[in-house]
Protein backbone atom coordinates (compact mmCIF):
# COMPACT_ATOMS: atom_id res chain seq x y z
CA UNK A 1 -8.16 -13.13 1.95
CA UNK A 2 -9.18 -10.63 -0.48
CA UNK A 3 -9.99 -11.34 -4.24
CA UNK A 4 -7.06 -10.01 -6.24
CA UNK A 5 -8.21 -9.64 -10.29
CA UNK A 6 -5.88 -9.43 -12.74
CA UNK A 7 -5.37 -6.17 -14.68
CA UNK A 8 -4.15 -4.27 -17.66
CA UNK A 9 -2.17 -0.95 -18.40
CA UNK A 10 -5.87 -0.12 -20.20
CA UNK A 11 -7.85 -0.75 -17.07
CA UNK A 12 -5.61 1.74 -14.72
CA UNK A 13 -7.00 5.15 -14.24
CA UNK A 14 -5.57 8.23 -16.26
CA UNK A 15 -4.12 11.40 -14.09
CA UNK A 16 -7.95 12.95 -14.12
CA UNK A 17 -9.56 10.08 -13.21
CA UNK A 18 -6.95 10.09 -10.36
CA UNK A 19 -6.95 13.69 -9.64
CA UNK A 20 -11.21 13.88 -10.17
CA UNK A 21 -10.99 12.38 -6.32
CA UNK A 22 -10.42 12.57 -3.29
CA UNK A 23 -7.28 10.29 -1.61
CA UNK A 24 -9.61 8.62 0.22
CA UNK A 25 -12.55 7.79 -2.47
CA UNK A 26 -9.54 6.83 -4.26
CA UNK A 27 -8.51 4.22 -2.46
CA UNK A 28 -11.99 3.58 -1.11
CA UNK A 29 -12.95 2.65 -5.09
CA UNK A 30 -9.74 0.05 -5.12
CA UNK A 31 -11.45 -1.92 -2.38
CA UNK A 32 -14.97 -1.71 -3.82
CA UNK A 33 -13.86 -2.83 -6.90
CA UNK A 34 -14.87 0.45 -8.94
CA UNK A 35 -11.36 1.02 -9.62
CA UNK A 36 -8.54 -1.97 -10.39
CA UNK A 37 -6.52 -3.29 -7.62
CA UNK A 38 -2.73 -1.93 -8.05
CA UNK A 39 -0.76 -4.07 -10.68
CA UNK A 40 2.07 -4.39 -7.62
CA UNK A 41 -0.46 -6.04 -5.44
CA UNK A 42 -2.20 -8.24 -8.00
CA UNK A 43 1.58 -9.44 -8.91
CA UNK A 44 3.02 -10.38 -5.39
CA UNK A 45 -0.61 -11.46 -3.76
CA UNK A 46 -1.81 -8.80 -1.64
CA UNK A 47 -4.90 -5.86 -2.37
CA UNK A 48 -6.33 -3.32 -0.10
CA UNK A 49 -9.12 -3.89 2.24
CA UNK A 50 -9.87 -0.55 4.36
CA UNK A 51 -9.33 2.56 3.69
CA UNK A 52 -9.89 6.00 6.37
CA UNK A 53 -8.36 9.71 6.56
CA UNK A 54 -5.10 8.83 7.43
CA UNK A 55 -5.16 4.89 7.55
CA UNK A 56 -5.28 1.89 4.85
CA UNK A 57 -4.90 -1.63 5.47
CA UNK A 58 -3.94 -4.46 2.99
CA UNK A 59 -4.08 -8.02 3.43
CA UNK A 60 -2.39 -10.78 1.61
CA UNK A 61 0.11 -13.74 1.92
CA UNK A 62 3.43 -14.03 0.26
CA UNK A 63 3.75 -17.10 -2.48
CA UNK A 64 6.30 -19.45 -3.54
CA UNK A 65 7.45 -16.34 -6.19
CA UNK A 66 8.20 -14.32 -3.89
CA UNK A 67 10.97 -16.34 -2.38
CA UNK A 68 14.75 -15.72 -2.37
CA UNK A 69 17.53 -18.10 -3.16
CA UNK A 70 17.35 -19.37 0.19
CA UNK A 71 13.98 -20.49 0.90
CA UNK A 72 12.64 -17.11 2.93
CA UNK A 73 10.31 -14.68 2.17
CA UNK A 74 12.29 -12.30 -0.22
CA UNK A 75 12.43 -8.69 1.76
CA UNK A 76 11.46 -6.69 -1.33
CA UNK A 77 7.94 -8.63 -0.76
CA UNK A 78 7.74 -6.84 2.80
CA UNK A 79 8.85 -3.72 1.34
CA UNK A 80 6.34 -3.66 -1.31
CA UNK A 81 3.14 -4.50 1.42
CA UNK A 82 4.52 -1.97 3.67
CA UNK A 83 4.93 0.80 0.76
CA UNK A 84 1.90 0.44 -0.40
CA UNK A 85 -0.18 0.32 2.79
CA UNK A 86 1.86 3.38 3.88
CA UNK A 87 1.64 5.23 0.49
CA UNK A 88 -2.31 4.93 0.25
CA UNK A 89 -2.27 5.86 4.03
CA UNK A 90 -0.77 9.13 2.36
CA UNK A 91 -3.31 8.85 -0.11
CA UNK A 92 -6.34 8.61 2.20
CA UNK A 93 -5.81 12.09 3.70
CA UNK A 94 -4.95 13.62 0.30
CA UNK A 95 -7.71 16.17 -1.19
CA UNK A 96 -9.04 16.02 -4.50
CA UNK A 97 -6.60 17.44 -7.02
CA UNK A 98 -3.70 16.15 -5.16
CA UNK A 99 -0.84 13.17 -5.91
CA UNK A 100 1.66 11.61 -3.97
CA UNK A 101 5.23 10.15 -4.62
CA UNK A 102 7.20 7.81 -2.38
CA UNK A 103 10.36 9.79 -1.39
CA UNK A 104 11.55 7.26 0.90
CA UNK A 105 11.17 4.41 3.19
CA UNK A 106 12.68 2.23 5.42
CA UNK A 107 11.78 -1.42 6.31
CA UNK A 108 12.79 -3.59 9.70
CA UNK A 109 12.22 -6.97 9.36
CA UNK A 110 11.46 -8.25 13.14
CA UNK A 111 11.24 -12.22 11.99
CA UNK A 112 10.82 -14.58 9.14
CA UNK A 113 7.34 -14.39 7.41
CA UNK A 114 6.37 -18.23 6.30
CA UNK A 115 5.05 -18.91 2.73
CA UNK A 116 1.02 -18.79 2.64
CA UNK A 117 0.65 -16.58 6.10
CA UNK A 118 -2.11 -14.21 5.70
CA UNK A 119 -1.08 -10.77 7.10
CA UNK A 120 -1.98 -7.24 7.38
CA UNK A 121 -0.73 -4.32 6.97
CA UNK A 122 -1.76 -1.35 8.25
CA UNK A 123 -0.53 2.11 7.02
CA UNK A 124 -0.97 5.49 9.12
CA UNK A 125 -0.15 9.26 8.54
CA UNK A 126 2.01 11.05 11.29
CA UNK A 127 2.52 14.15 9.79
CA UNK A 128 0.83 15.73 6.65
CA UNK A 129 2.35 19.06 5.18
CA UNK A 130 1.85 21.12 2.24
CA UNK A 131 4.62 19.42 0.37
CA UNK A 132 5.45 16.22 1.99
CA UNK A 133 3.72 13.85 4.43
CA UNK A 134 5.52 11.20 6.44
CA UNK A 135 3.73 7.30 7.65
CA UNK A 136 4.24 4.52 9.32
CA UNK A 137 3.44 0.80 8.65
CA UNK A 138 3.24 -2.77 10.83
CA UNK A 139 3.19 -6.10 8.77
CA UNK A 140 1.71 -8.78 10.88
CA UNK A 141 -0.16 -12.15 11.47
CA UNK A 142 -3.82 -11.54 10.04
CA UNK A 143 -4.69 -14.32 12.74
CA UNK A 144 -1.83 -14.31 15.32
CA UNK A 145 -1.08 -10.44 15.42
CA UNK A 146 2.84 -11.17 15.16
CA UNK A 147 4.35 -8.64 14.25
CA UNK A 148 6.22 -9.38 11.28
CA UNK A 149 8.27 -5.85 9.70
CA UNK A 150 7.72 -2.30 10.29
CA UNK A 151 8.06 0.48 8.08
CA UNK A 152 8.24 3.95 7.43
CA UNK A 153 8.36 6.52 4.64
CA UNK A 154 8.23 10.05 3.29
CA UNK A 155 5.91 10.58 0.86
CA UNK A 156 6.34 14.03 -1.67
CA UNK A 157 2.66 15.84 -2.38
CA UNK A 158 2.00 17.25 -5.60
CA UNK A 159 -0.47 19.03 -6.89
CA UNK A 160 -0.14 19.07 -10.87
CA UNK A 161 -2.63 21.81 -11.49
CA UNK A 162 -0.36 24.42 -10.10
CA UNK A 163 2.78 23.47 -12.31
């Protein structure tokens, strides 16, 4: 399971810090530690751990607070894995200068996730454009491969230099 430090609005990067980089040293500097985790991840128990043009993977295990009224695995915890292993797939194959937005993105839950399960995520591109890029995401069993959700999304590409 990865080591998930806690962070502060002061530790997060400013736009030129983000936009001084590639997508994919980004991300890349999130796993190696150069860079905070993101606040989402730290929060509901899940970082990244790889990171290549076109691909990122997180890892992580839902806990107790991320439970619904009912005793399950609330599914904004699955959308928030899935979003953000999509959204730094996006990210990964984005050149320096560049941002991304979420536009969109859908989530199928295929079967209950248990408290404590460690899962991955895994995030790839299947098309990139000039102004939007669209990925695609499986949440499942870091040791059993079951495949827990799938995902996809629509991601808007900006590049704030040209605005």
């Amino acid at each position: 399971m990865p080591r998930i430090p806690a962070t502060s609005p002061a530790d997060l990067p400013d736009r030129a810090a983000i936009l001084a980089r590639t997508g994919l040293a980004f991300v890349e500097d999130m796993i190696a530690g150069r860079l905070p985790p993101p606040p989402i991840g730290v929060a509901l128990g899940f970082a990244p751990t790889e990171a290549a043009r076109g691909r990122a993977v997180f890892e992580g295990a839902a806990r107790f607070d991320a439970m619904n009224p009912m005793g399950g695995v609330h599914g904004g915890w699955y959308g928030a894995i899935l979003d953000s292993c999509m959204g730094c797939a996006v990210m990964t194959d984005l050149a320096q200068g560049e941002m991304y937005t979420t536009l969109d993105f859908s989530v199928n839950i295929t079967r209950a996730l248990p408290l404590g399960i460690p899962v991955r995520a895994v995030g790839e591109v299947q098309h990139r454009g000039r102004s939007t890029a669209v990925a695609r995401g499986e949440l499942r069993g870091r040791d059993d491969d079951r495949l827990y959700a799938t995902g996809t999304t629509t991601c808007l590409v900006m590049r704030p230099e040209e605005g």
